[in-house]
C-alpha atoms as a PDB file:
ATOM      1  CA  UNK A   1       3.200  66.611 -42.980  1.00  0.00           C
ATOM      2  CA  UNK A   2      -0.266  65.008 -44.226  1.00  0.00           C
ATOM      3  CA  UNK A   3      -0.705  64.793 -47.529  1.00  0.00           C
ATOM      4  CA  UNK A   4      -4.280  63.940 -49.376  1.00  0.00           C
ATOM      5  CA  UNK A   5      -5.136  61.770 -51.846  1.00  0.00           C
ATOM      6  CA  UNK A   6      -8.153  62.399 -53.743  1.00  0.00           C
ATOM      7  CA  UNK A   7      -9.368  59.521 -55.969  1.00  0.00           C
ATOM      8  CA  UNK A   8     -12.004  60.012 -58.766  1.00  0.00           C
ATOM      9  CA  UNK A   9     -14.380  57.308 -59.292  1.00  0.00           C
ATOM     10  CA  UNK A  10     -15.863  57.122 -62.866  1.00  0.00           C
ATOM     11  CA  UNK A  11     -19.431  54.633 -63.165  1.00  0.00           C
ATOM     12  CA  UNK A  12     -19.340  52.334 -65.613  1.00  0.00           C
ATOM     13  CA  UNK A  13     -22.872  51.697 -65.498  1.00  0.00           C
ATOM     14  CA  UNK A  14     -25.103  53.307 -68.695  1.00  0.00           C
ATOM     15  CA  UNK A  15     -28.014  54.513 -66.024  1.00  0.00           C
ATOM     16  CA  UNK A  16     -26.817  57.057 -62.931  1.00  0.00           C
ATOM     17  CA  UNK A  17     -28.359  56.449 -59.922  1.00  0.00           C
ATOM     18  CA  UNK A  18     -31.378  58.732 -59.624  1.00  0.00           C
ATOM     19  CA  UNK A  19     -30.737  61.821 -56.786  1.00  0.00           C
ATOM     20  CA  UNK A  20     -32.222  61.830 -53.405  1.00  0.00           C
ATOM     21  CA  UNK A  21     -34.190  64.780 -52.750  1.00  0.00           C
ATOM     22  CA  UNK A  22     -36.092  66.547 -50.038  1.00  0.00           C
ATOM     23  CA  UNK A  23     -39.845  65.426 -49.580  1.00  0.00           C
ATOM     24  CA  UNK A  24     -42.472  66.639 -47.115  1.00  0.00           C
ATOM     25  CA  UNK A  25     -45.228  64.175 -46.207  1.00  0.00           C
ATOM     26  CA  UNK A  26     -48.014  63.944 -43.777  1.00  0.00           C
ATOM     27  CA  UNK A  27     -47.457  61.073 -41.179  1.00  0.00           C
ATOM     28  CA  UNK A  28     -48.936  59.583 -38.025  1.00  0.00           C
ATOM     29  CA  UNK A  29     -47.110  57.543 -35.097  1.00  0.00           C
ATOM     30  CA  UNK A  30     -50.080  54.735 -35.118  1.00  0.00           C
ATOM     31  CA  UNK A  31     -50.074  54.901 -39.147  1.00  0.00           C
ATOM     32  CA  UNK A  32     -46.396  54.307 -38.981  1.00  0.00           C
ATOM     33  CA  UNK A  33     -46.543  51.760 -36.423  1.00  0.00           C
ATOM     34  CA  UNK A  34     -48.914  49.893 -38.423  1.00  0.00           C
ATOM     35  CA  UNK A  35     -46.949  50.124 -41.748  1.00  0.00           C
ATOM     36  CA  UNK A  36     -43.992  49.160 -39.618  1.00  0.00           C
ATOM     37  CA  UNK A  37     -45.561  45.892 -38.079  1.00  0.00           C
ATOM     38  CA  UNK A  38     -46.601  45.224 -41.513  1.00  0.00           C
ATOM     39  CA  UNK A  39     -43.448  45.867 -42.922  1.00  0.00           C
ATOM     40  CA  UNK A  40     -41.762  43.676 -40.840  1.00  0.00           C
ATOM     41  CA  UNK A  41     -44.429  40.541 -40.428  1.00  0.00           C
ATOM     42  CA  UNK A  42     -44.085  40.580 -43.898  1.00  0.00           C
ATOM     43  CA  UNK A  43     -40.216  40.304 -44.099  1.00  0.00           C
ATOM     44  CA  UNK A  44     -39.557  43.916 -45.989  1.00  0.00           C
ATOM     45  CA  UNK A  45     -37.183  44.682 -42.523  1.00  0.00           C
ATOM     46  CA  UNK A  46     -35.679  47.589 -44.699  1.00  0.00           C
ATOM     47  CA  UNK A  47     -38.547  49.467 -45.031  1.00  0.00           C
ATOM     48  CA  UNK A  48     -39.706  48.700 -41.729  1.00  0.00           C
ATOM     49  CA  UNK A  49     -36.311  50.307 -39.961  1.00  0.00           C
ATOM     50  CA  UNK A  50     -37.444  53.257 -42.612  1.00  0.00           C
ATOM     51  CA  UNK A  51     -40.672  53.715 -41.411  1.00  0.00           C
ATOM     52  CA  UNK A  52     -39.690  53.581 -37.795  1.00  0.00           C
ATOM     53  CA  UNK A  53     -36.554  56.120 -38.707  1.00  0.00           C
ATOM     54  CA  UNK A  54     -39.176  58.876 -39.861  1.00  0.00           C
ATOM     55  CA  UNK A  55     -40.546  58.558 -36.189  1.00  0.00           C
ATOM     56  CA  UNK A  56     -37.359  57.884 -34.067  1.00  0.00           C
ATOM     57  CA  UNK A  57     -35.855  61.543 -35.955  1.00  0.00           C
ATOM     58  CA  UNK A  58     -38.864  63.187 -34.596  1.00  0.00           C
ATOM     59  CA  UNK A  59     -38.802  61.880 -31.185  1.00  0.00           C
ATOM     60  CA  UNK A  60     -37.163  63.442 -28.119  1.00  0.00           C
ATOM     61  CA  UNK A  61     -38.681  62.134 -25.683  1.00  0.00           C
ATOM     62  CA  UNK A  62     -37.834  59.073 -23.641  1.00  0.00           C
ATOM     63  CA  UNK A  63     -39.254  56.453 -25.789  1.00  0.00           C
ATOM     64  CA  UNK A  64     -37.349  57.854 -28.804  1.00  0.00           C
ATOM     65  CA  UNK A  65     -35.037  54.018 -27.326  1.00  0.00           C
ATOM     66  CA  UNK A  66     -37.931  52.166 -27.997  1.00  0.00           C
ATOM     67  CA  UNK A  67     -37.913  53.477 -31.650  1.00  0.00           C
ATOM     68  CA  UNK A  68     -34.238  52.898 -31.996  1.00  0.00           C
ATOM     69  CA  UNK A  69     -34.591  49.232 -30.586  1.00  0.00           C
ATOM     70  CA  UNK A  70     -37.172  48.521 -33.020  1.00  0.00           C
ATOM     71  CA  UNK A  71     -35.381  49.773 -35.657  1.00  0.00           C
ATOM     72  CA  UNK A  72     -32.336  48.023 -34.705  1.00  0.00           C
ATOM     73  CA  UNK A  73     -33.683  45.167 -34.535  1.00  0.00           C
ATOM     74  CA  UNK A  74     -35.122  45.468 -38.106  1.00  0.00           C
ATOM     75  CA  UNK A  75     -31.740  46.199 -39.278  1.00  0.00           C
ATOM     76  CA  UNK A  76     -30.481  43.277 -37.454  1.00  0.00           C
ATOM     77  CA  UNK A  77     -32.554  41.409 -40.015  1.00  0.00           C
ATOM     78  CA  UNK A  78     -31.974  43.241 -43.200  1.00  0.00           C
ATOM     79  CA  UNK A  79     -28.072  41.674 -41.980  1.00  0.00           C
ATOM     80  CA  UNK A  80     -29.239  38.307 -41.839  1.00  0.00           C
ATOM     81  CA  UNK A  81     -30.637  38.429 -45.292  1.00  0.00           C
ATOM     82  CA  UNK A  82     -27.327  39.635 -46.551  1.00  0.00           C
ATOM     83  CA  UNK A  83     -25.934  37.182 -44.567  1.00  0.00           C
ATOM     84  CA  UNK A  84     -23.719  39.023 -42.648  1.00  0.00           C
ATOM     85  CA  UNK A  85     -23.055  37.896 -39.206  1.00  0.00           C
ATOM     86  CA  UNK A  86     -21.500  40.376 -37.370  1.00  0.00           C
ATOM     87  CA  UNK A  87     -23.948  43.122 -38.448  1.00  0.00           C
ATOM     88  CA  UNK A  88     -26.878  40.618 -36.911  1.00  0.00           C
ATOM     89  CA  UNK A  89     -25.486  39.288 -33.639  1.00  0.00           C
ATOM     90  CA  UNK A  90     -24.316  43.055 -33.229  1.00  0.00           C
ATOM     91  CA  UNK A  91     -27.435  44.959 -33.765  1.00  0.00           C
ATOM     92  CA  UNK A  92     -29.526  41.933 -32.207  1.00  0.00           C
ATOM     93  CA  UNK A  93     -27.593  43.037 -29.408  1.00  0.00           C
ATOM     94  CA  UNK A  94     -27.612  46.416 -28.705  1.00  0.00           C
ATOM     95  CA  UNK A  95     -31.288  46.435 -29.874  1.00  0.00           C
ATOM     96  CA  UNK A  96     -31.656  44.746 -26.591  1.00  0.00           C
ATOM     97  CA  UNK A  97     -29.888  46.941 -25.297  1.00  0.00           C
ATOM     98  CA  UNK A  98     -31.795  49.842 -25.885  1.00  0.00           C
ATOM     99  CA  UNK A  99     -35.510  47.721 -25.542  1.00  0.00           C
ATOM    100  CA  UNK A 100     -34.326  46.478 -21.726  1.00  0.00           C
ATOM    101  CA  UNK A 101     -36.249  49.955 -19.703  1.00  0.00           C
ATOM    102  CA  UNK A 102     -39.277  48.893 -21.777  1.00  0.00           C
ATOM    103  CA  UNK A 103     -39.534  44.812 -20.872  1.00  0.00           C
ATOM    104  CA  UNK A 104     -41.412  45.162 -17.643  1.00  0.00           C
ATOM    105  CA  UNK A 105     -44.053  47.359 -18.875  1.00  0.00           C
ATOM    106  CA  UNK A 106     -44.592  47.813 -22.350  1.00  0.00           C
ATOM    107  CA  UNK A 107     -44.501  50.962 -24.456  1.00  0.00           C
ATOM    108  CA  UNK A 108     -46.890  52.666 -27.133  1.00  0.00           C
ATOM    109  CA  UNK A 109     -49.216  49.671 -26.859  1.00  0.00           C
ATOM    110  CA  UNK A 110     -46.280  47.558 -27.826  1.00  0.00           C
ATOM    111  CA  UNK A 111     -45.228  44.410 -25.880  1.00  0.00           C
ATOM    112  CA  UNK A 112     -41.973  44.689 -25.406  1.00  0.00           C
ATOM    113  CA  UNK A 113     -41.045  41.670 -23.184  1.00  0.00           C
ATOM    114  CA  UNK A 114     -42.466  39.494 -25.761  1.00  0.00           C
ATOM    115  CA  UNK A 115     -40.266  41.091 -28.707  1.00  0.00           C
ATOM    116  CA  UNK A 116     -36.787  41.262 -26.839  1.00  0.00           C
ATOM    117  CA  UNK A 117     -37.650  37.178 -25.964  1.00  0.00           C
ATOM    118  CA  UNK A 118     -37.568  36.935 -29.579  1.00  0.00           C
ATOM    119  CA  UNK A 119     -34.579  38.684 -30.275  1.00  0.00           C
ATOM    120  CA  UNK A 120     -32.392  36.835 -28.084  1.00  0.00           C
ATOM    121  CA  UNK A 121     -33.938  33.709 -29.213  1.00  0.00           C
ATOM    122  CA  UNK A 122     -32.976  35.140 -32.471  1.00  0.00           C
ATOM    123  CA  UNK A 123     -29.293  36.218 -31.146  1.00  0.00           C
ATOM    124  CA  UNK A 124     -28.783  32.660 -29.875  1.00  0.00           C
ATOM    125  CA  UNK A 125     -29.154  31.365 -33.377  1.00  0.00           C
ATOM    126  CA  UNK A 126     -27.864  33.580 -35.069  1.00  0.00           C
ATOM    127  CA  UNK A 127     -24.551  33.009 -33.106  1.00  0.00           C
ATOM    128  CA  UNK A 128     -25.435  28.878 -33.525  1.00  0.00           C
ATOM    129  CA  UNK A 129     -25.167  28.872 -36.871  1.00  0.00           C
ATOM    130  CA  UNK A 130     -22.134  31.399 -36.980  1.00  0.00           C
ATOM    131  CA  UNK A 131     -20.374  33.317 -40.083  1.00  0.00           C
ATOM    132  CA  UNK A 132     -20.681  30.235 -41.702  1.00  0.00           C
ATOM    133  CA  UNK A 133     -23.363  29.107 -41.842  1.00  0.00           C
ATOM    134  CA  UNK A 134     -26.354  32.346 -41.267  1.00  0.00           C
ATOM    135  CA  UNK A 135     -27.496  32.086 -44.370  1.00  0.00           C
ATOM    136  CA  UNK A 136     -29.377  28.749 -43.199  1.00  0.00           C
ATOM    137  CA  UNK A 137     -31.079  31.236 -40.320  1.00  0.00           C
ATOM    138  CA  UNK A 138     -35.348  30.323 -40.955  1.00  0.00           C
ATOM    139  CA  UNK A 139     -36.504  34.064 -40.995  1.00  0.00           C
ATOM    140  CA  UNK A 140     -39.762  32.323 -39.541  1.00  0.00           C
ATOM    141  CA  UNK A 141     -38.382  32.187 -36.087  1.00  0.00           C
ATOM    142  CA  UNK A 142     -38.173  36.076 -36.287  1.00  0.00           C
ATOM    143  CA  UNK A 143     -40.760  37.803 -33.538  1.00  0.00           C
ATOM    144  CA  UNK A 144     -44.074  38.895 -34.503  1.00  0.00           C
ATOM    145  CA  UNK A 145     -44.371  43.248 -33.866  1.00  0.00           C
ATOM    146  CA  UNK A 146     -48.022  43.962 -32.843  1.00  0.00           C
ATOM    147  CA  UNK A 147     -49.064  47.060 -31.080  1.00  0.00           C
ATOM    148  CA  UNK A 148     -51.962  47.796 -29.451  1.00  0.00           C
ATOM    149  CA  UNK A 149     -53.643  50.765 -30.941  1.00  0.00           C
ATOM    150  CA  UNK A 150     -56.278  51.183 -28.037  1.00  0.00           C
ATOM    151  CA  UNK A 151     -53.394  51.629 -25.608  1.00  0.00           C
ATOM    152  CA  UNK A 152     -51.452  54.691 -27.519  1.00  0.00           C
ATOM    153  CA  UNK A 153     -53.450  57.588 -25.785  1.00  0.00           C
ATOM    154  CA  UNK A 154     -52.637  56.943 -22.230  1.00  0.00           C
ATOM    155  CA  UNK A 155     -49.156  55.708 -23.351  1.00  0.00           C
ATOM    156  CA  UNK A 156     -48.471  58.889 -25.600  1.00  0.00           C
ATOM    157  CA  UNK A 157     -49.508  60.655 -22.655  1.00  0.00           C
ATOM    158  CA  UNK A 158     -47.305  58.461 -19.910  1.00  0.00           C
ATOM    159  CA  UNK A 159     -44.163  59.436 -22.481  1.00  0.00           C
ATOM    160  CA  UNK A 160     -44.857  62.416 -23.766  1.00  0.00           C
ATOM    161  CA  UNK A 161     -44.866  61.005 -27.079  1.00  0.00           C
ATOM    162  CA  UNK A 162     -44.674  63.635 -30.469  1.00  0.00           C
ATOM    163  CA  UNK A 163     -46.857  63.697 -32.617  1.00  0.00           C
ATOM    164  CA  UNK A 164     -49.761  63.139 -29.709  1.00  0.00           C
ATOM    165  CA  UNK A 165     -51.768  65.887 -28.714  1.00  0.00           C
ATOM    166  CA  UNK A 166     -51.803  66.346 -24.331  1.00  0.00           C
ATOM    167  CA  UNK A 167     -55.246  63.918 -24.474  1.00  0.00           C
ATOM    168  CA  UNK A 168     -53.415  61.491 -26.187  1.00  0.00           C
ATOM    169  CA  UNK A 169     -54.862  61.516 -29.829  1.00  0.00           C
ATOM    170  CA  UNK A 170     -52.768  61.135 -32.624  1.00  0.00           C
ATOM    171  CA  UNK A 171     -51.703  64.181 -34.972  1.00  0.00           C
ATOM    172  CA  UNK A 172     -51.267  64.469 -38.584  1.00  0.00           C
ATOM    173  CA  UNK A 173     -47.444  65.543 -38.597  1.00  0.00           C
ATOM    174  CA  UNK A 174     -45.012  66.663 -41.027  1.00  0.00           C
ATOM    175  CA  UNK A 175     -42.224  65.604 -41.535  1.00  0.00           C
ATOM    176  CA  UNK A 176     -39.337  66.106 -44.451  1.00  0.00           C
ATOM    177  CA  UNK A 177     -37.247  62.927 -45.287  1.00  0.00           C
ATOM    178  CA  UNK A 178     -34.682  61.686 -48.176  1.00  0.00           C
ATOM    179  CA  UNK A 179     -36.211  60.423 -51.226  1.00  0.00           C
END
């Protein structure tokens, strides 16, 4: 016999937290990559693993990993902020995971070697310092994201990259996300 419990939260606070909705906006891959690199050069790793998201959900091609990597790795960080170190040394680590087919070659004008380096430089200390002590990590030993923008049309055609036309250029897309 299973029986459910059903519990019924009540806020306390005087302002309800404002509803999500549905919005429709006009995006494009090298636009996001560059708000992304931003984003994260600038320490906002949040927003970065947001902007990175919009693309990843469209993706279905083979470097739909690379998104994911990127993004975990940006969520890696928005856990050693917190500081939480499970939720780093874990995402750190599968975000190498899914960044490994990429090392020898590159992707999307990103340099891919280059970033994983950093992340397991960034793994190694975060597991140094330990529960303990992450909040001490120096979020200046974090790697650098840089693409190459002159390298997306021959790579969006080598993946077969949405939101690329077949000569390579880049597409105003929409897309619908969570507000």
């Amino acid at each position: 016999m299973c029986t459910l419990l059903y519990a019924l939260t009540v806020s306390t606070s005087s302002s309800p937290r404002p509803k999500r909705r549905l919005v429709t906006k006009t995006v494009t891959v090298p636009g996001n990559f560059r708000r992304a690199c931003d984003e994260f050069n600038s320490g906002r790793f949040f927003e970065c693993h947001e902007t990175l998201e919009e693309l990843w959900q469209q993706e279905r091609g083979a470097v739909r990993d690379l998104y994911k990597g990127l993004i975990q790795v940006a969520a890696g960080f928005v856990h050693i902020k917190r500081p939480n170190h499970f939720g780093a040394d874990r995402l750190t680590r599968t975000a190498l995971g899914y960044l490994a087919p990429y090392r020898a070659t590159g992707a999307m004008g990103f340099d891919v070697e280059a970033i994983a380096r950093g992340v397991e430089a960034v793994n190694r200390r975060v597991n140094e310092l330990g529960r303990a002590r992450i909040g001490e990590y120096d979020l200046a030993l974090r790697p650098v994201y840089a693409f190459d923008e002159a390298l997306l049309p021959a790579e969006a055609r080598r993946w077969r990259a949405w939101g690329f036309d077949e000569a390579g250029e880049a597409l105003p897309m929409e897309i619908t996300v969570v507000e």
